[in-house]
Protein backbone atom coordinates (compact mmCIF):
# COMPACT_ATOMS: atom_id res chain seq x y z
CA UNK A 1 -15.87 -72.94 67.16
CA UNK A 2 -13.83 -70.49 66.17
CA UNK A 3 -15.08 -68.04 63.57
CA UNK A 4 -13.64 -66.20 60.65
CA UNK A 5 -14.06 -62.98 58.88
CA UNK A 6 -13.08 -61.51 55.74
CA UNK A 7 -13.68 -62.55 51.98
CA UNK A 8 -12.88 -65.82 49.66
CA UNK A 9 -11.19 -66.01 46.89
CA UNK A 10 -14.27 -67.02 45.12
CA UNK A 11 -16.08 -63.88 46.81
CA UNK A 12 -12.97 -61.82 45.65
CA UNK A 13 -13.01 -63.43 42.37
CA UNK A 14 -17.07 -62.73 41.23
CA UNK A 15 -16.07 -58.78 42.58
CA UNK A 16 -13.65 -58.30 40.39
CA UNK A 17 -15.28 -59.80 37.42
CA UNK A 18 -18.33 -57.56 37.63
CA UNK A 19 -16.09 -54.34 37.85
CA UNK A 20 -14.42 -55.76 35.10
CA UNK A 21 -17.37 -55.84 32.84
CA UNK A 22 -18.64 -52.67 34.34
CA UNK A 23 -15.69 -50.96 33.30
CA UNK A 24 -15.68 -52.37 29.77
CA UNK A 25 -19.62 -51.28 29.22
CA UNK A 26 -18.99 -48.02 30.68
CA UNK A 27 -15.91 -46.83 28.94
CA UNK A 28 -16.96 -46.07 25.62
CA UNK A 29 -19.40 -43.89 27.05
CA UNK A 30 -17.66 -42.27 28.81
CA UNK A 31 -14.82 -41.46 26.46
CA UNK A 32 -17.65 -40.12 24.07
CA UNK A 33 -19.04 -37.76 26.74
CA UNK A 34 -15.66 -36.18 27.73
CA UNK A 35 -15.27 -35.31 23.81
CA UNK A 36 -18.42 -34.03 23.36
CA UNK A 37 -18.04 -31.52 26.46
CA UNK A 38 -14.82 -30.58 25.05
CA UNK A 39 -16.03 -29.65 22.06
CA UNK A 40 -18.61 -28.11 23.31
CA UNK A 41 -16.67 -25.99 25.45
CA UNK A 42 -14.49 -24.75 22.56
CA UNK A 43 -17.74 -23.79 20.63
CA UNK A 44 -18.56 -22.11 23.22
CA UNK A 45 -14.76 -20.37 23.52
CA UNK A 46 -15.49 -19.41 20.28
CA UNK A 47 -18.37 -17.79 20.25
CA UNK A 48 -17.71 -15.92 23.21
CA UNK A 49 -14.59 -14.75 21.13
CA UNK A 50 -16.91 -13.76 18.33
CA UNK A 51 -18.95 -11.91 20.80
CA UNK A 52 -16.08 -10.20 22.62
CA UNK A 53 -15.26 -8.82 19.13
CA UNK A 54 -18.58 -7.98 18.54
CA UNK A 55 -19.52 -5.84 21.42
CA UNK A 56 -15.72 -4.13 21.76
CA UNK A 57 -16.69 -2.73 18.08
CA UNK A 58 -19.67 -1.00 19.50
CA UNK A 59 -18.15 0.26 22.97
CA UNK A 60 -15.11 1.43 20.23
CA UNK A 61 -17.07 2.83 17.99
CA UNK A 62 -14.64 1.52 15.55
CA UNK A 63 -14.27 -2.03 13.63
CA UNK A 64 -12.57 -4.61 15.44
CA UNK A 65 -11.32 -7.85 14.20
CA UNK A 66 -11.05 -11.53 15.24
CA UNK A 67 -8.12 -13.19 13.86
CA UNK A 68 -7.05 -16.71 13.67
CA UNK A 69 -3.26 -17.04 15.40
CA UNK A 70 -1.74 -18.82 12.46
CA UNK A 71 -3.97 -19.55 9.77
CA UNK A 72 -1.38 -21.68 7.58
CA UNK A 73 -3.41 -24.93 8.11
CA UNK A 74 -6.00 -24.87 5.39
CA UNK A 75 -8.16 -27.55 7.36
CA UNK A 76 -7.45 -25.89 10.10
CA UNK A 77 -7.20 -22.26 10.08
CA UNK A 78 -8.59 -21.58 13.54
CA UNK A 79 -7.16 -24.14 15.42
CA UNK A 80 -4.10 -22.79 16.75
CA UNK A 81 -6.22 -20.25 18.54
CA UNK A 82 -7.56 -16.58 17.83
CA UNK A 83 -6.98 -12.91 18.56
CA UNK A 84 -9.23 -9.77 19.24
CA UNK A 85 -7.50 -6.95 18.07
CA UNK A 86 -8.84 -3.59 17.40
CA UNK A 87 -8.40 -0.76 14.51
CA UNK A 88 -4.73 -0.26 15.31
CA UNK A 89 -3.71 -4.03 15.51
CA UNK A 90 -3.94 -4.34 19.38
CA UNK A 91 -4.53 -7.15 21.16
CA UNK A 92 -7.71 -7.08 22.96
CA UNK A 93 -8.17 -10.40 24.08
CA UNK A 94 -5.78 -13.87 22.83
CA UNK A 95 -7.64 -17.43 22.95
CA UNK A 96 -5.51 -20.44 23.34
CA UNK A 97 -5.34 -23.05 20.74
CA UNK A 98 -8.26 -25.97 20.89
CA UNK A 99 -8.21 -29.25 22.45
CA UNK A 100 -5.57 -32.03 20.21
CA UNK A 101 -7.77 -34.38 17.65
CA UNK A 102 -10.28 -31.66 17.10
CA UNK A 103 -10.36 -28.85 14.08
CA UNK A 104 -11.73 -25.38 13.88
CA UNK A 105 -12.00 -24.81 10.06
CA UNK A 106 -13.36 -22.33 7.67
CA UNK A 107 -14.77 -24.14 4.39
CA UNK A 108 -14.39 -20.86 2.97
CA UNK A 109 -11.06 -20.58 4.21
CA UNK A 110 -11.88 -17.55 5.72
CA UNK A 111 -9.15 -16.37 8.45
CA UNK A 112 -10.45 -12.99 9.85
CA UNK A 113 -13.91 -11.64 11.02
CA UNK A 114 -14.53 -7.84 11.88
CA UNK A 115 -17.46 -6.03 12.97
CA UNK A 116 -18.10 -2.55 12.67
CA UNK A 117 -19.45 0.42 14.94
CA UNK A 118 -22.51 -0.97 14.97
CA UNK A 119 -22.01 -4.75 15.77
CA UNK A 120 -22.42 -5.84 11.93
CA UNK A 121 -20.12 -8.26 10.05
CA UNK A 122 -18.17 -6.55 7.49
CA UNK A 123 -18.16 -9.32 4.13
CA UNK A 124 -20.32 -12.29 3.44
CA UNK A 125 -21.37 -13.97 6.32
CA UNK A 126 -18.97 -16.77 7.96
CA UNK A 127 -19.45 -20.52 8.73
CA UNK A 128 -16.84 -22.41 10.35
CA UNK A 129 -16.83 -26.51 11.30
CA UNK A 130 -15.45 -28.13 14.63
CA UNK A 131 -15.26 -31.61 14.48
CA UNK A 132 -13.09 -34.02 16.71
CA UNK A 133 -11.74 -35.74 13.75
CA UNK A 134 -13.57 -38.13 12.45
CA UNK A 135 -16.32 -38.56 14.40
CA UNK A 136 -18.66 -35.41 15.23
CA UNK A 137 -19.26 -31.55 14.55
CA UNK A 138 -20.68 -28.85 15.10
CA UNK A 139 -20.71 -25.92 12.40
CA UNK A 140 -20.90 -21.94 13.40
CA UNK A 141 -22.73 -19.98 11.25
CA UNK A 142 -22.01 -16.33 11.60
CA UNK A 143 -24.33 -13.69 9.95
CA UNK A 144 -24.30 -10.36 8.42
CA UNK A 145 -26.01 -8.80 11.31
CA UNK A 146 -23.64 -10.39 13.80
CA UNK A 147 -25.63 -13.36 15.15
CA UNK A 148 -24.14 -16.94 15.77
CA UNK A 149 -26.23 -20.37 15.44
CA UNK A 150 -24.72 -23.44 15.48
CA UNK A 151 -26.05 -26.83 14.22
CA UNK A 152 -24.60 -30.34 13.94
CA UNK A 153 -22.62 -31.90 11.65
CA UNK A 154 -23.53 -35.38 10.50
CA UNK A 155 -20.11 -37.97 10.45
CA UNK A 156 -19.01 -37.17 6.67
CA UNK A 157 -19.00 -33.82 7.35
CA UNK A 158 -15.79 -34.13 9.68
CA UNK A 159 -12.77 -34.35 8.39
């Protein structure tokens, strides 16, 4: 008797199927966990610029800004990216614009944040909202001493 190796069609068949399924359960999931490390990352980006800013103002000695690229988008303002520049306009450090379907916004519409010598916000203290549209957010909250917290944003928060 001669014997054969290899797989059926049937065998073939029920493999497929449960990838197939697999896939379709795993997917959402998935898609939801690669946008909320993305926006977690640019959270992060920002706040590292806000601290970059922060602690060039006290090596300096002198106030130092962070600046949104191109603040024309009012629901947007800090989207397109952001600069550190110091007293005389120059660019300490640029930050690329964040990731597409997701906003970095100031409620207040606020478009610049400086610190002086000493580390402190200059003006009323800052909060600013990224959300991937639609869905989830995180808002910054920026205070007079200099310190960030962040906390979450509930669905109708997001544009």
């Amino acid at each position: 008797m001669v014997r054969q190796s290899g797989v059926s069609l049937i065998e073939l068949i029920v493999v497929i199927s449960v990838v197939a399924i697999m896939v379709t359960v795993v997917m959402p999931g998935f898609s939801a966990m690669v946008q909320r490390n993305s926006m977690v990352s640019g959270v992060n980006g920002f706040i590292a610029g806000i601290q970059i800013a922060r602690s060039e103002a006290i090596n300096r000695g002198a106030t130092v800004t962070l600046q949104a690229t191109d603040p024309s988008d009012g629901n947007d303002e800090w989207g397109p990216g952001w600069t550190v520049r110091d007293g005389g306009n120059n660019v300490i450090r640029t930050f690329q614009a964040i990731t597409q379907g997701m906003t970095l916004d100031s409620p207040a519409g606020t478009n610049t944040i400086s610190f002086n010598s000493r580390g402190m916000l200059i003006g009323n203290p800052v909060t600013l909202d990224f959300c991937i549209t639609g869905v989830q957010g995180v808002r910054i909250a920026l205070s007079a001493t200099g310190r960030t917290s962040t906390s979450d944003l509930t669905m109708g928060d997001c544009p």
